[in-house]
Protein backbone atom coordinates (compact mmCIF):
# COMPACT_ATOMS: atom_id res chain seq x y z
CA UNK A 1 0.00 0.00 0.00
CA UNK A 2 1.10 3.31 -1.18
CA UNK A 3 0.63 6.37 1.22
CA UNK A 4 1.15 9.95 0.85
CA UNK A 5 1.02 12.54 3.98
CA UNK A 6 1.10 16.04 4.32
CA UNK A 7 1.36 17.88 7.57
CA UNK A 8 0.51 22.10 7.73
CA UNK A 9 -0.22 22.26 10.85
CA UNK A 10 3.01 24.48 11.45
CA UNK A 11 4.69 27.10 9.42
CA UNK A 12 7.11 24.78 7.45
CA UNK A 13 4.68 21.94 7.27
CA UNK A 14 6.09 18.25 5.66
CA UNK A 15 5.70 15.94 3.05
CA UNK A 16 5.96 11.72 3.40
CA UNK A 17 5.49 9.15 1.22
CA UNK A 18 5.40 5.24 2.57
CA UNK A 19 5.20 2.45 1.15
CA UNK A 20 4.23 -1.32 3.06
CA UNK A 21 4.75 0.04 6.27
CA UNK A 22 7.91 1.16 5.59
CA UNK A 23 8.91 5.30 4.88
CA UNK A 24 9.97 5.95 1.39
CA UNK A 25 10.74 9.48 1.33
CA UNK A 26 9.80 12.74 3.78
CA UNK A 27 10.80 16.24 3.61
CA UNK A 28 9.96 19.87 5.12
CA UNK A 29 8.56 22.82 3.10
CA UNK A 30 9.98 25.90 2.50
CA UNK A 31 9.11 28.21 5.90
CA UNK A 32 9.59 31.40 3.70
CA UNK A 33 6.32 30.41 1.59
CA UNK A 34 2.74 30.36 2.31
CA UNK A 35 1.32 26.54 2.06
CA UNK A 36 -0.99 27.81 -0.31
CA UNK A 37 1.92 29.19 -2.47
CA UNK A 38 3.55 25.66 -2.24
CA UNK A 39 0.80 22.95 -2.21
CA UNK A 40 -0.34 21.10 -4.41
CA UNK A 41 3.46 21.56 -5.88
CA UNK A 42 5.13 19.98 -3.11
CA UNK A 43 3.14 16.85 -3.41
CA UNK A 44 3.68 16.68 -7.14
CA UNK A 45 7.37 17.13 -6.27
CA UNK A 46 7.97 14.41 -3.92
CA UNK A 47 6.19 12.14 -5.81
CA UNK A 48 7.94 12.81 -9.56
CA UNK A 49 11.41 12.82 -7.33
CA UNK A 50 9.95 8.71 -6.96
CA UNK A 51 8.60 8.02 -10.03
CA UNK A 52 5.06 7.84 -8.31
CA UNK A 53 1.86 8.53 -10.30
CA UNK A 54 -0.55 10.07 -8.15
CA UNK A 55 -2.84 7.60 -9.46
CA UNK A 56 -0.67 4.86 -7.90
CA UNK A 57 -1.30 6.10 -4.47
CA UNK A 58 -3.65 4.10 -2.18
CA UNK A 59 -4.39 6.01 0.81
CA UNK A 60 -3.81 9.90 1.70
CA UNK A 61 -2.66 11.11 4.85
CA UNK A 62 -3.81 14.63 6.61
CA UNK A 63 -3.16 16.61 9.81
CA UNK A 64 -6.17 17.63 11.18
CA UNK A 65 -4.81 19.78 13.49
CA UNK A 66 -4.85 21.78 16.29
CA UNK A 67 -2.51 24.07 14.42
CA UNK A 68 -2.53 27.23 12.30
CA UNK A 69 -5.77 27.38 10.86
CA UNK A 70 -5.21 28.81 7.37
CA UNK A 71 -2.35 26.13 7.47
CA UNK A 72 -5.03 23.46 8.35
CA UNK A 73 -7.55 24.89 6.00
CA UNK A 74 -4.96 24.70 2.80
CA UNK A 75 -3.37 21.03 3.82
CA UNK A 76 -7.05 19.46 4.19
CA UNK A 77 -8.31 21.13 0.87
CA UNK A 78 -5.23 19.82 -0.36
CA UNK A 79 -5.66 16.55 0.23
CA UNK A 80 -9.69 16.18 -0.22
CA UNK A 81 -8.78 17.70 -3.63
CA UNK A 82 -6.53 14.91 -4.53
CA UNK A 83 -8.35 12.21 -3.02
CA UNK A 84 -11.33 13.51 -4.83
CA UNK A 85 -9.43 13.02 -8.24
CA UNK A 86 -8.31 9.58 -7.39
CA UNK A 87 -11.23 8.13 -5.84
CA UNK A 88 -8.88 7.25 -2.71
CA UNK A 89 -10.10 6.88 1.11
CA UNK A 90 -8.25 9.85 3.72
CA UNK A 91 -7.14 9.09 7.26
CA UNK A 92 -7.17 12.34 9.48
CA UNK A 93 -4.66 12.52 11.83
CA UNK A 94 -4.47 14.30 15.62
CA UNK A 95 -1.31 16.04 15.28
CA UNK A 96 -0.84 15.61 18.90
CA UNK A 97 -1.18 11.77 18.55
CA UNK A 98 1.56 11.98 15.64
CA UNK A 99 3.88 13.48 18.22
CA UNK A 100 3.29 11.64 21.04
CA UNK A 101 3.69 8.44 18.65
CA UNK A 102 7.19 9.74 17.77
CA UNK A 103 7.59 10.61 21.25
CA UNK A 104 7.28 6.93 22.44
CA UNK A 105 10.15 5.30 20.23
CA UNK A 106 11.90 3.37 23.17
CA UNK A 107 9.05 3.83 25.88
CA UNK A 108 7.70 0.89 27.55
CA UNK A 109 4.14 -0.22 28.06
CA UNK A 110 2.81 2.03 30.86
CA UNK A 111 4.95 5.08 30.10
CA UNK A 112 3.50 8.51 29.98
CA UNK A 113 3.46 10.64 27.01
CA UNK A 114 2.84 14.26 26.31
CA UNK A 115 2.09 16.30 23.13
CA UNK A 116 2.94 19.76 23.28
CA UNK A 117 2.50 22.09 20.78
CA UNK A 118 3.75 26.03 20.40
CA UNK A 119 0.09 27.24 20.54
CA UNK A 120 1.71 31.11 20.70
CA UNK A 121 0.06 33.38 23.03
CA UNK A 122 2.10 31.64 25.78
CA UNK A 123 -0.09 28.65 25.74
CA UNK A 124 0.58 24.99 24.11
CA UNK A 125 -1.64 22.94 22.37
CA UNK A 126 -1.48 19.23 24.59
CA UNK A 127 -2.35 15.72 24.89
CA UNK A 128 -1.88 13.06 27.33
CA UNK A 129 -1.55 9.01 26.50
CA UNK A 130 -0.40 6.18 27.85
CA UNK A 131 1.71 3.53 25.70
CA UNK A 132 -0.55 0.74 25.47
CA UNK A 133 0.44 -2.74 24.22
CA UNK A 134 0.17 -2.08 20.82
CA UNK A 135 3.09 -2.63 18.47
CA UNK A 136 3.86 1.35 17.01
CA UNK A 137 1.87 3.50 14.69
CA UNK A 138 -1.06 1.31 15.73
CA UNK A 139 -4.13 2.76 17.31
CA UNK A 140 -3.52 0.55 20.13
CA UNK A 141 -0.28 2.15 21.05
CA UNK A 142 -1.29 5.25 23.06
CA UNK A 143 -3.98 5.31 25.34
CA UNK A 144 -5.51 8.17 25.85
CA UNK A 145 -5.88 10.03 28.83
CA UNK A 146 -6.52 13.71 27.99
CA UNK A 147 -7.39 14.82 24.89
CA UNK A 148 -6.44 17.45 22.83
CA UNK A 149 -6.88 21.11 24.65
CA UNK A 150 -5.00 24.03 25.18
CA UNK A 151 -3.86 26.11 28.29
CA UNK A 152 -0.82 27.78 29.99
CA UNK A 153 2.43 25.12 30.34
CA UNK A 154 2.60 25.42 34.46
CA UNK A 155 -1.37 24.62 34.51
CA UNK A 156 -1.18 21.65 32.14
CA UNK A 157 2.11 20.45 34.25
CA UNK A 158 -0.24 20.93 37.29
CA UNK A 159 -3.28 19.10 35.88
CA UNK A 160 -1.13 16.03 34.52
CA UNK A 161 -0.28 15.57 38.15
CA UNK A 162 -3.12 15.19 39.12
CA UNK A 163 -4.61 12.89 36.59
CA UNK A 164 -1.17 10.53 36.74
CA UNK A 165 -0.23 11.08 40.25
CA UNK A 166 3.03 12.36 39.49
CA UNK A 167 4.66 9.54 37.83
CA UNK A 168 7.51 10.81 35.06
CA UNK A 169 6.21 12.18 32.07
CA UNK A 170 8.06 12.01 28.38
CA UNK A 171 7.02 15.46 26.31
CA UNK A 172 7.90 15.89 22.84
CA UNK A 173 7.39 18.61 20.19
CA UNK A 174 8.26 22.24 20.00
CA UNK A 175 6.38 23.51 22.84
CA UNK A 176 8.05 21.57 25.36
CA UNK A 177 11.46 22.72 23.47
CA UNK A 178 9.78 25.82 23.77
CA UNK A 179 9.08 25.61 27.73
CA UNK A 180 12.26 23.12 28.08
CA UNK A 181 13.12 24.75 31.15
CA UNK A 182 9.72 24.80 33.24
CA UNK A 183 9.68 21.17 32.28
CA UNK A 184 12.68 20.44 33.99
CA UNK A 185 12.47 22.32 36.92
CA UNK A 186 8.34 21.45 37.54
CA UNK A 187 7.96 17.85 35.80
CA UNK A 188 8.05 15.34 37.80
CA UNK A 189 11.44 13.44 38.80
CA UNK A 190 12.61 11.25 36.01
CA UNK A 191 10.97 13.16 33.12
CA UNK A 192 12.30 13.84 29.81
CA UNK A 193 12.13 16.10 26.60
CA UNK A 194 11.82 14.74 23.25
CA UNK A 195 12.66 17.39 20.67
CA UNK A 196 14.64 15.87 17.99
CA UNK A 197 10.93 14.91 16.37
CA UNK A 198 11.08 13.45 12.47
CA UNK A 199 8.96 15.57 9.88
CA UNK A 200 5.67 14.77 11.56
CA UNK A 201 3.91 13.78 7.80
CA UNK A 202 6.91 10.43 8.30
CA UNK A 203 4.73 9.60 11.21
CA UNK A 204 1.17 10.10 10.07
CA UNK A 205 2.25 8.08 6.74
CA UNK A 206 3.28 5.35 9.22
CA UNK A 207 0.15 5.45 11.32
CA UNK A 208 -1.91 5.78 8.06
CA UNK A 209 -2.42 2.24 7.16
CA UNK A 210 -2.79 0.58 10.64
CA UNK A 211 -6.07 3.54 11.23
CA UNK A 212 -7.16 2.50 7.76
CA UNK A 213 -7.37 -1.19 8.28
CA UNK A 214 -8.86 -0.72 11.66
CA UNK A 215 -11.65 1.35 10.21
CA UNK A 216 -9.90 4.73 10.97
CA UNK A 217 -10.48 6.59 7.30
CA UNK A 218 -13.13 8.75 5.36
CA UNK A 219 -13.74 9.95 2.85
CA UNK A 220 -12.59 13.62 1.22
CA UNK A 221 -15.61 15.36 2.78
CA UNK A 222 -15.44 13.24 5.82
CA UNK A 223 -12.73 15.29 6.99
CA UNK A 224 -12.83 16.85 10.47
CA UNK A 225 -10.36 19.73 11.45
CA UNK A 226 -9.31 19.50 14.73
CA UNK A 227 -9.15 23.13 16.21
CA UNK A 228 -9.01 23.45 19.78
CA UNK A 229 -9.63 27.10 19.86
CA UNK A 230 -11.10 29.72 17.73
CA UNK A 231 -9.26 31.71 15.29
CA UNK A 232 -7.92 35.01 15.95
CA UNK A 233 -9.56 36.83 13.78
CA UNK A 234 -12.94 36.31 15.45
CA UNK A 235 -11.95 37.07 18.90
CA UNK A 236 -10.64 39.77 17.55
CA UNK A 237 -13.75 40.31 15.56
CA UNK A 238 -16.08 39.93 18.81
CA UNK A 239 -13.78 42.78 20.78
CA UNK A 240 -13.93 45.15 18.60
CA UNK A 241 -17.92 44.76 18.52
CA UNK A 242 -18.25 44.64 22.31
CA UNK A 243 -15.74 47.93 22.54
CA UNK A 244 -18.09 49.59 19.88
CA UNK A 245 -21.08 48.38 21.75
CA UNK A 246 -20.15 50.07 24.59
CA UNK A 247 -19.06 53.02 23.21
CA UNK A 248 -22.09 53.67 21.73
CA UNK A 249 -23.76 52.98 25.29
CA UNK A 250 -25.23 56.06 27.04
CA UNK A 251 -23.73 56.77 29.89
CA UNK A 252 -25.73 56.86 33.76
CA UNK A 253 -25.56 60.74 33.75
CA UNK A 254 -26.93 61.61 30.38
């Protein structure tokens, strides 16, 4: 089975091809350019660079976030557009879940671990799993504890106590690079910081085929973004209405 991945959910984004379970080919975009400048054209790229038809792939591969969300928007239209052509089946993938499954290379059944994501605004994008029994890239690998949300690093840090009574946690992505050093000093004893993660497309390709023969994929339209939070742009949006609202409010002495 032939698989092709694309992850936008950050700024540089990434590109995978696999092949039988095993990874073919993977690269990162060009950080300087908009997806939509690059996409469909990195796709194309990677896959002439193999001597791939797009007609020879069987399965696509999609973050569905949380992440940027014109980033999101692009890489899913991307995708449904291509899997529209070819008639192929999509499997959606939690970002989150892709890092925490790189995360786990070398953990051990019971282990703890963490997805953070740079969610800006000094908050991270997070989930929690434990490694299950599951052989890797399987759905039965992580076992989820929290899903995905989004808060301040010290009150996630505080909440995983709680909900794993303080056993040692393994973190990977660029929000705990980000927040290395709260990690360390607030983590539990025996915790660890996993930032040297692959192109995250390399992983989704790899978990791609295990979710589709366990009855993980859609089709094109069947595609979910996963969000988290609203944009920017509407909070902003609904501020500047309330502040106009209530400047336009009479005051109590008129």
């Amino acid at each position: 089975m032939r698989v092709l991945a694309l992850d936008t959910t950050a700024r540089a984004g990434s590109a995978a091809l696999v092949e039988d379970g095993r990874l073919v080919d993977h690269r990162t975009g060009d950080a300087s350019r908009t997806h939509a400048e690059r996409l469909p054209g990195d796709l194309l790229g990677i896959l002439a660079d193999r001597g791939w038809p797009l007609a020879s792939i069987d399965l696509f591969a999609v973050a569905s976030g949380p992440g940027s969300f014109t980033g999101l928007r692009v890489g899913i239209a991307t995708i449904q557009g291509l899997a529209l052509v070819e008639r192929r089946p999509v499997v959606a993938v939690s970002a989150l879940e892709a890092l925490a499954q790189a995360g786990s290379a070398g953990a051990a059944m019971g282990d703890h671990v963490g997805a953070w994501m740079d969610a800006r605004r000094r908050d991270v994008f997070t989930a929690l799993y434990r490694v299950g029994e599951g052989p890797r890239f399987s759905r039965d690998r992580l076992v989820e504890i929290e899903g995905a949300s989004v808060g301040a690093p010290a009150s996630v840090l505080a909440r995983w106590a709680d909900r794993t009574g303080g056993v040692p946690l393994i973190v990977a992505g660029d929000g705990a690079v980000l927040y290395r050093a709260l990690l360390e000093s607030e983590a539990p004893p025996g915790s660890r910081v996993v930032g040297d993660i692959p192109p995250l497309a390399a992983t989704i390709g790899l978990m791609a085929a295990p979710l589709w023969r366990e009855g993980g994929a859609t089709t094109a339209a069947g595609i979910q973004p996963l969000y988290v939070r609203r944009p920017d742009a509407e909070v902003d949006r609904e501020h500047r209405a309330a502040a106009a609202a209530g400047a336009g409010r009479p005051t109590s002495g008129s």
